[in-house]
C-alpha atoms as a PDB file:
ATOM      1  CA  UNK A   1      -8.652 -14.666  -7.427  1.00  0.00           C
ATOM      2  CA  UNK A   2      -9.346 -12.055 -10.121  1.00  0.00           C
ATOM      3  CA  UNK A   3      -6.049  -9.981 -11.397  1.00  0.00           C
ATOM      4  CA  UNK A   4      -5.607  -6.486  -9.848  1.00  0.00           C
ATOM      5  CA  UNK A   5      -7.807  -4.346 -11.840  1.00  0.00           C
ATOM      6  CA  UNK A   6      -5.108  -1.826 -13.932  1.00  0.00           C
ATOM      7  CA  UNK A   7      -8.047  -0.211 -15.840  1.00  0.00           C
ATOM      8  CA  UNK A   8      -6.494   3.085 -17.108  1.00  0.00           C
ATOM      9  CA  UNK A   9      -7.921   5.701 -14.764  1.00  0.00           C
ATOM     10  CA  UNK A  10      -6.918   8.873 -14.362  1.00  0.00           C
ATOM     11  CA  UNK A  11      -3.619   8.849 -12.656  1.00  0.00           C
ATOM     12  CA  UNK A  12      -3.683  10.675  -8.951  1.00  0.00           C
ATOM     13  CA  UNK A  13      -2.124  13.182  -8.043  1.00  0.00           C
ATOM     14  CA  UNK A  14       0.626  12.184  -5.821  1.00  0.00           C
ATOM     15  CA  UNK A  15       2.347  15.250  -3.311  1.00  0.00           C
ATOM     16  CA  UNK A  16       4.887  15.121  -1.627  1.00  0.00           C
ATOM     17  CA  UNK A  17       4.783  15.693   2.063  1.00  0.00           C
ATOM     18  CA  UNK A  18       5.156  19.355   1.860  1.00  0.00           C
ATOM     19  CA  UNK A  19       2.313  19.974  -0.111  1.00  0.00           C
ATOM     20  CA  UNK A  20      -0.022  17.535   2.097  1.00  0.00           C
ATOM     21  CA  UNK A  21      -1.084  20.374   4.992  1.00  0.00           C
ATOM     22  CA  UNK A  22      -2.749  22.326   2.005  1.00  0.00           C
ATOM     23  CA  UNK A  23      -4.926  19.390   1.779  1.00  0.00           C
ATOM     24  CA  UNK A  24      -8.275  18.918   3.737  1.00  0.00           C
ATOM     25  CA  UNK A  25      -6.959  15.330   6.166  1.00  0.00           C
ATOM     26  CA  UNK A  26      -9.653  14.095   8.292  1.00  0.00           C
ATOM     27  CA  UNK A  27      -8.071  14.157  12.026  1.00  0.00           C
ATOM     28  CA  UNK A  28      -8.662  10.334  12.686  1.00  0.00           C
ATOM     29  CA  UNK A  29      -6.502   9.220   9.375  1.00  0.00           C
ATOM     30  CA  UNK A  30      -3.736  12.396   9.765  1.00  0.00           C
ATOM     31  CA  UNK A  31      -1.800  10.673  12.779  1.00  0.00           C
ATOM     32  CA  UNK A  32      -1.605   7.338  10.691  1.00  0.00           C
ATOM     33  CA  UNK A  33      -0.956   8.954   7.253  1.00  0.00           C
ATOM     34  CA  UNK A  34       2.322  11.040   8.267  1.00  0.00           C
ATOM     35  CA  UNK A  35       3.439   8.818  11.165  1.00  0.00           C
ATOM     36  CA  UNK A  36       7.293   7.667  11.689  1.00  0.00           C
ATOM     37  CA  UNK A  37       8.275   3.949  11.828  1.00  0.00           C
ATOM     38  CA  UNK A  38       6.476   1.020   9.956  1.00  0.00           C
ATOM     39  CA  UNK A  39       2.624   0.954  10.052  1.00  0.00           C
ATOM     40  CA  UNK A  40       2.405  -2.509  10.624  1.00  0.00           C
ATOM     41  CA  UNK A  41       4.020  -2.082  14.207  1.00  0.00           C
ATOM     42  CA  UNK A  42       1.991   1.117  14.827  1.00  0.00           C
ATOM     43  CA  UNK A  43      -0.666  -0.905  14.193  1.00  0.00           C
ATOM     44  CA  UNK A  44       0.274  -4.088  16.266  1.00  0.00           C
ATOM     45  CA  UNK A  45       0.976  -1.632  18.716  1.00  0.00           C
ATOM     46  CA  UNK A  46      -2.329   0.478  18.747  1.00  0.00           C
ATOM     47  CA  UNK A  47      -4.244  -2.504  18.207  1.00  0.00           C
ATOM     48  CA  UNK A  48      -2.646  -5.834  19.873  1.00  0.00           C
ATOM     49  CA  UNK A  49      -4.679  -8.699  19.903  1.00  0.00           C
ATOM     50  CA  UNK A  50      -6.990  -7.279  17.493  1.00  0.00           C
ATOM     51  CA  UNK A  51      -4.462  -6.859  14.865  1.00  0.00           C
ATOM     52  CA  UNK A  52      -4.363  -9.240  11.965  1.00  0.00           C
ATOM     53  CA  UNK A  53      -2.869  -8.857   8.748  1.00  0.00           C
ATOM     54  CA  UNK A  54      -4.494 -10.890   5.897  1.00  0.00           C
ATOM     55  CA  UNK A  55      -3.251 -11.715   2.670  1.00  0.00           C
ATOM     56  CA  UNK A  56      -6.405 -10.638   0.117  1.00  0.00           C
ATOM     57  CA  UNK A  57      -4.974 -11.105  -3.518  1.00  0.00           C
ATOM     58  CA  UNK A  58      -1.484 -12.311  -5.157  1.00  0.00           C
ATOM     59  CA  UNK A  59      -1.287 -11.995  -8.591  1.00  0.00           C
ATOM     60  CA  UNK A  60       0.842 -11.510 -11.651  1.00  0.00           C
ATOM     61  CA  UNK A  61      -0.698  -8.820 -14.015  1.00  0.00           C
ATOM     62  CA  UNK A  62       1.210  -5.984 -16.639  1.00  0.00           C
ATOM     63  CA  UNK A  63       2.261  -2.885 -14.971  1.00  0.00           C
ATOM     64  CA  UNK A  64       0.790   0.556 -16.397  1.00  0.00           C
ATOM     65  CA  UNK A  65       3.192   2.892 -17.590  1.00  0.00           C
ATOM     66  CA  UNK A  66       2.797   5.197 -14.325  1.00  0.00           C
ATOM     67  CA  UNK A  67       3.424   2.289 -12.807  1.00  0.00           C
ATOM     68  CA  UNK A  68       6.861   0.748 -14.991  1.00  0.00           C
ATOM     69  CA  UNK A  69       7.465   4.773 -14.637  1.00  0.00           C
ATOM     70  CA  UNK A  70       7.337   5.307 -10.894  1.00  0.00           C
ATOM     71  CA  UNK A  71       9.503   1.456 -10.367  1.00  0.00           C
ATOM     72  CA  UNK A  72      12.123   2.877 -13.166  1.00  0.00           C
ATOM     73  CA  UNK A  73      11.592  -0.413 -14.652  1.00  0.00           C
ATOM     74  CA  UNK A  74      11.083  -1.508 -18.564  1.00  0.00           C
ATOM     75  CA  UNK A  75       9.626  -4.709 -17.252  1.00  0.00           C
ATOM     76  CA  UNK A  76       5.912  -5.347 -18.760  1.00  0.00           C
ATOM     77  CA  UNK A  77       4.646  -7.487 -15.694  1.00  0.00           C
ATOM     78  CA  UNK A  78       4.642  -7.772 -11.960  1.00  0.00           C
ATOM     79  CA  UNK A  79       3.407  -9.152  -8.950  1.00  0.00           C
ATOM     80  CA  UNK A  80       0.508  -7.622  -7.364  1.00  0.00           C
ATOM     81  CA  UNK A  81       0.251  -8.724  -3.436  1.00  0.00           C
ATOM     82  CA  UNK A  82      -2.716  -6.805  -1.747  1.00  0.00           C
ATOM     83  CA  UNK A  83      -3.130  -6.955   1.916  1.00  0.00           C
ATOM     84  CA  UNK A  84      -6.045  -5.751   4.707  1.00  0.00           C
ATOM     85  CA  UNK A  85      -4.937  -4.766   8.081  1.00  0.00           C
ATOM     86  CA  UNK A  86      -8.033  -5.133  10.111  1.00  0.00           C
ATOM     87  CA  UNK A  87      -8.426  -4.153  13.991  1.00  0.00           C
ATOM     88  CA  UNK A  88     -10.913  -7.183  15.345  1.00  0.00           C
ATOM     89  CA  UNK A  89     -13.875  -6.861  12.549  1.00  0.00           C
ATOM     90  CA  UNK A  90     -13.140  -3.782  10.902  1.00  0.00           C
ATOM     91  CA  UNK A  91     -10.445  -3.174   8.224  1.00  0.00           C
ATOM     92  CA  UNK A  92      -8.473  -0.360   8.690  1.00  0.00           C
ATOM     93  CA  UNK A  93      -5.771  -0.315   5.918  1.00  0.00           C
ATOM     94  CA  UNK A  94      -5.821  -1.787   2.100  1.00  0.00           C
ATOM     95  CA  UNK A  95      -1.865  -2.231   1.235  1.00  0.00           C
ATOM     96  CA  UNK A  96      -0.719  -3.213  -2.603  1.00  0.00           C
ATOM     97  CA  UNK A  97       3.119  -4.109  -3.120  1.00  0.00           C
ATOM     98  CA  UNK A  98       3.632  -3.870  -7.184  1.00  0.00           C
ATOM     99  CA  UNK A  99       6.789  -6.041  -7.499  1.00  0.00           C
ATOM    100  CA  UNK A 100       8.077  -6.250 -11.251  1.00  0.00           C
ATOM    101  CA  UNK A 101       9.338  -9.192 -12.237  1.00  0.00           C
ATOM    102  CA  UNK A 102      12.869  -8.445 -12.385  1.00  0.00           C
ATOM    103  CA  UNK A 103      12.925  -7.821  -8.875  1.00  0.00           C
ATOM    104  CA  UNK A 104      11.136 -11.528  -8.082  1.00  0.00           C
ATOM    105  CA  UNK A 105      13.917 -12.939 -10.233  1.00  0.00           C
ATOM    106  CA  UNK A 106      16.672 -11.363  -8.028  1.00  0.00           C
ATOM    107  CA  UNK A 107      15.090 -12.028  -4.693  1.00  0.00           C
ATOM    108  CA  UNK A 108      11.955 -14.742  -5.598  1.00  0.00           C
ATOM    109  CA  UNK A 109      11.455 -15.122  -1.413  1.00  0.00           C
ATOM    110  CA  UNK A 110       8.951 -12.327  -2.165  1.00  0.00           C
ATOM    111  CA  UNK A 111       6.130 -13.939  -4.056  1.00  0.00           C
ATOM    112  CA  UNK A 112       6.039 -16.193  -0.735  1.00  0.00           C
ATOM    113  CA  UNK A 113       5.369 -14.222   2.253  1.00  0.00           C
ATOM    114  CA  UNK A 114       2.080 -14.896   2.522  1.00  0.00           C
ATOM    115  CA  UNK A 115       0.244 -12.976   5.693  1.00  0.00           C
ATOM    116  CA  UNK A 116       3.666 -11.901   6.629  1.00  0.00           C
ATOM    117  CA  UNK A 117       4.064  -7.997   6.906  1.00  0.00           C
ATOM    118  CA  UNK A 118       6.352  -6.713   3.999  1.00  0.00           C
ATOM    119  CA  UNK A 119       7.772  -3.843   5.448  1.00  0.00           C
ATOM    120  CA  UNK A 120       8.490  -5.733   8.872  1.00  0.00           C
ATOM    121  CA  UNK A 121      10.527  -8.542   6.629  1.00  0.00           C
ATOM    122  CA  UNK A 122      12.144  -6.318   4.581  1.00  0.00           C
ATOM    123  CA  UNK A 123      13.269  -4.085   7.611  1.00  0.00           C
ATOM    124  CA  UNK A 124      15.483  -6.714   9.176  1.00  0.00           C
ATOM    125  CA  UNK A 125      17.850  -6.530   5.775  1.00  0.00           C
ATOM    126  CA  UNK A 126      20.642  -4.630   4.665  1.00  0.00           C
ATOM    127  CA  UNK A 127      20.781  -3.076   1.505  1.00  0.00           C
ATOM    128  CA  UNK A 128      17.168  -1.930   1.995  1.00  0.00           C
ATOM    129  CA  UNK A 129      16.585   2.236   0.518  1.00  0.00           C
ATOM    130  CA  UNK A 130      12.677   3.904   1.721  1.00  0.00           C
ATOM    131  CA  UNK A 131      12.261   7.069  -1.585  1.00  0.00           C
ATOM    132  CA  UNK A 132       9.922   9.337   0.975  1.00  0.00           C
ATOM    133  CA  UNK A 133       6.317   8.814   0.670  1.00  0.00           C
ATOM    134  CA  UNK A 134       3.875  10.623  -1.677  1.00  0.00           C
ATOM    135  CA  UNK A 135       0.287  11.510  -0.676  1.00  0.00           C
ATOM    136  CA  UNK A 136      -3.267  11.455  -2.328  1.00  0.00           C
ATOM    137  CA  UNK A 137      -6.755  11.213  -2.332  1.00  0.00           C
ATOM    138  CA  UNK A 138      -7.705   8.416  -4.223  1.00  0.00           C
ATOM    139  CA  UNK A 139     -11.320   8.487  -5.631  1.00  0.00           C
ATOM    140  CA  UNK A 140     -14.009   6.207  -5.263  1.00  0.00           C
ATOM    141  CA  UNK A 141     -13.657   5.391  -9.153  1.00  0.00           C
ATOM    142  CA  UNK A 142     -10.009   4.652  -8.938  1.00  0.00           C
ATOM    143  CA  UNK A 143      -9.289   0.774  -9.389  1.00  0.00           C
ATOM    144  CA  UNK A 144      -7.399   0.751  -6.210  1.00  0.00           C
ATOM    145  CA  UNK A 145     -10.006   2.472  -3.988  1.00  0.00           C
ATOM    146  CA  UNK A 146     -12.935   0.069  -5.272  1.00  0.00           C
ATOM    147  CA  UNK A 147     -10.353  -2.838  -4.227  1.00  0.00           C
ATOM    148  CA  UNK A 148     -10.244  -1.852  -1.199  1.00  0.00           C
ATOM    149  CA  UNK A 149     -13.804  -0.506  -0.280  1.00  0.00           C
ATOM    150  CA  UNK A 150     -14.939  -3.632  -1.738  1.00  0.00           C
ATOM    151  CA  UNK A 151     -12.444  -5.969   0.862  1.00  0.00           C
ATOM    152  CA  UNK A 152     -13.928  -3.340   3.825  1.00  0.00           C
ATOM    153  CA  UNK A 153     -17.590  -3.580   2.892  1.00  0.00           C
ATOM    154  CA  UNK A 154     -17.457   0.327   3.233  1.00  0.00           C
ATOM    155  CA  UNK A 155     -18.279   2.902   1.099  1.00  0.00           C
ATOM    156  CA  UNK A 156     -16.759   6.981   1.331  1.00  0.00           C
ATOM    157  CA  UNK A 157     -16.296   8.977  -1.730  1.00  0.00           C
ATOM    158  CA  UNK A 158     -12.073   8.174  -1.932  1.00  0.00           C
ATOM    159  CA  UNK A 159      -9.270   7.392   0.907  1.00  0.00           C
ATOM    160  CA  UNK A 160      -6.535   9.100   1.498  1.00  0.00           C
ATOM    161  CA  UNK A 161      -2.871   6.883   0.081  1.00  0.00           C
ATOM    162  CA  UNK A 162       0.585   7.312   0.679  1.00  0.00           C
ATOM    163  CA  UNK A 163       2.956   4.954  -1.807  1.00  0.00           C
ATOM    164  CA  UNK A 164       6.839   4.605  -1.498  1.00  0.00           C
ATOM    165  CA  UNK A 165       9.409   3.350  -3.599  1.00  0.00           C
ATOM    166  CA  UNK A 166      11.524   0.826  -1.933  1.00  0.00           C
ATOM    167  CA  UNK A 167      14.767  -0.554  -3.518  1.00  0.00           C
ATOM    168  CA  UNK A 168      16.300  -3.528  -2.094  1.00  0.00           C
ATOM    169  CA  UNK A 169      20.068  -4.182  -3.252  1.00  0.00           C
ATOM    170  CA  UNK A 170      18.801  -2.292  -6.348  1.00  0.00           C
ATOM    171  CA  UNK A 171      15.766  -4.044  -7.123  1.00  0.00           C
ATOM    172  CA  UNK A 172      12.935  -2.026  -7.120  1.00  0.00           C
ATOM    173  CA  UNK A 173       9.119  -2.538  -5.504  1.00  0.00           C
ATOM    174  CA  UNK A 174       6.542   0.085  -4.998  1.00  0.00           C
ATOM    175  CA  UNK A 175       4.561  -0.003  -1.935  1.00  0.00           C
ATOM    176  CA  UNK A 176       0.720   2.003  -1.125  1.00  0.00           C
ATOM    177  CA  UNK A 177      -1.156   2.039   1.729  1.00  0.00           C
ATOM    178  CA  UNK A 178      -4.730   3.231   1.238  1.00  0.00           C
ATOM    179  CA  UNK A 179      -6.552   4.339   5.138  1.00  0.00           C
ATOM    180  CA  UNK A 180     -10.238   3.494   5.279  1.00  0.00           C
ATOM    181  CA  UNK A 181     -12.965   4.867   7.211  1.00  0.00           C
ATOM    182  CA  UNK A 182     -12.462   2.528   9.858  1.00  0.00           C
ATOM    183  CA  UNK A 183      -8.561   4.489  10.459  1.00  0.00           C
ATOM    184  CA  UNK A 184     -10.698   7.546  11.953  1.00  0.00           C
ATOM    185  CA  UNK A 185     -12.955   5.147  14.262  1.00  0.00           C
ATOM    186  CA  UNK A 186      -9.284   3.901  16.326  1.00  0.00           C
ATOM    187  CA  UNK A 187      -7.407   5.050  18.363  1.00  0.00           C
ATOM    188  CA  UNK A 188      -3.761   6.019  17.061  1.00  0.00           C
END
């Protein structure tokens, strides 16, 4: 598998959830982008059957600074685990969990989860703190976006992300979900 491409892009702008209803949403991704609970069991729960969560890339590459910046971390490197969540043939959502490496050293478990959900895991533990979520429209040129277009065979012009910072007994990871055009296509 090829490293998560870091290429220095011009970092998004990420709002917080106030400042999202001055921004243009399509209808079919709104309901997913600002819903309550984990997406994974919004998903399983929207979807059944036809939910599957696939494990698309795991790999250690260096952190950008807005990256090391946004984790509060001085570490240099960091495991990258991206993930599709597809409803029967279509994907719907492109995940990336940025985990430095001082956090693998305190709970190493992570680099092994494989096509299990993240958030579902890491909801059954104590010690587990959710920063709110951050919005933004991600451009087709952005690293991230390509990713995932690339793993959807779709093309659109940029998705709409949301990205939290989750600390768990101190140890922080950073979490995005990117929606693709399939999110609008589903019922929520």
């Amino acid at each position: 598998m090829m490293p998560p491409s870091n290429a220095a892009a011009a970092d998004p702008e990420w709002l917080p959830a106030e400042r999202l209803g001055q921004r243009q949403v399509d209808d079919g991704v709104r309901p997913w982008l600002i819903g309550k609970g984990l997406l994974t069991l919004r998903l399983k729960a929207a979807w059944g059957e036809r939910f599957a969560l696939r494990l698309v890339a795991q790999t250690s590459a260096r952190l950008t600074p807005a990256q090391a910046g946004r984790l509060g971390t001085r570490d240099r490197k960091g495991l990258f685990r991206d993930v599709e969540m597809r409803c029967g043939e279509r994907c719907g959502v492109y995940a990336r969990s940025v985990i430095p490496d001082s956090t693998l050293s305190a709970h190493p478990w992570l680099s092994e989860l494989g096509d299990c959900a993240l958030g579902e895991t890491l909801s059954d533990l104590s010690g587990l703190e959710r920063s709110p979520y951050e919005f933004a429209w991600l451009s087709a040129e952005d690293p991230l976006t390509r990713q995932a277009l690339k793993v959807a065979a779709a093309e659109a012009p940029g998705l709409w992300a949301r990205r939290s910072l989750l600390t768990l007994r101190g140890a922080p990871l950073l979490v995005h979900e990117l929606f693709l055009p399939a999110m609008g296509q589903t019922a929520s």
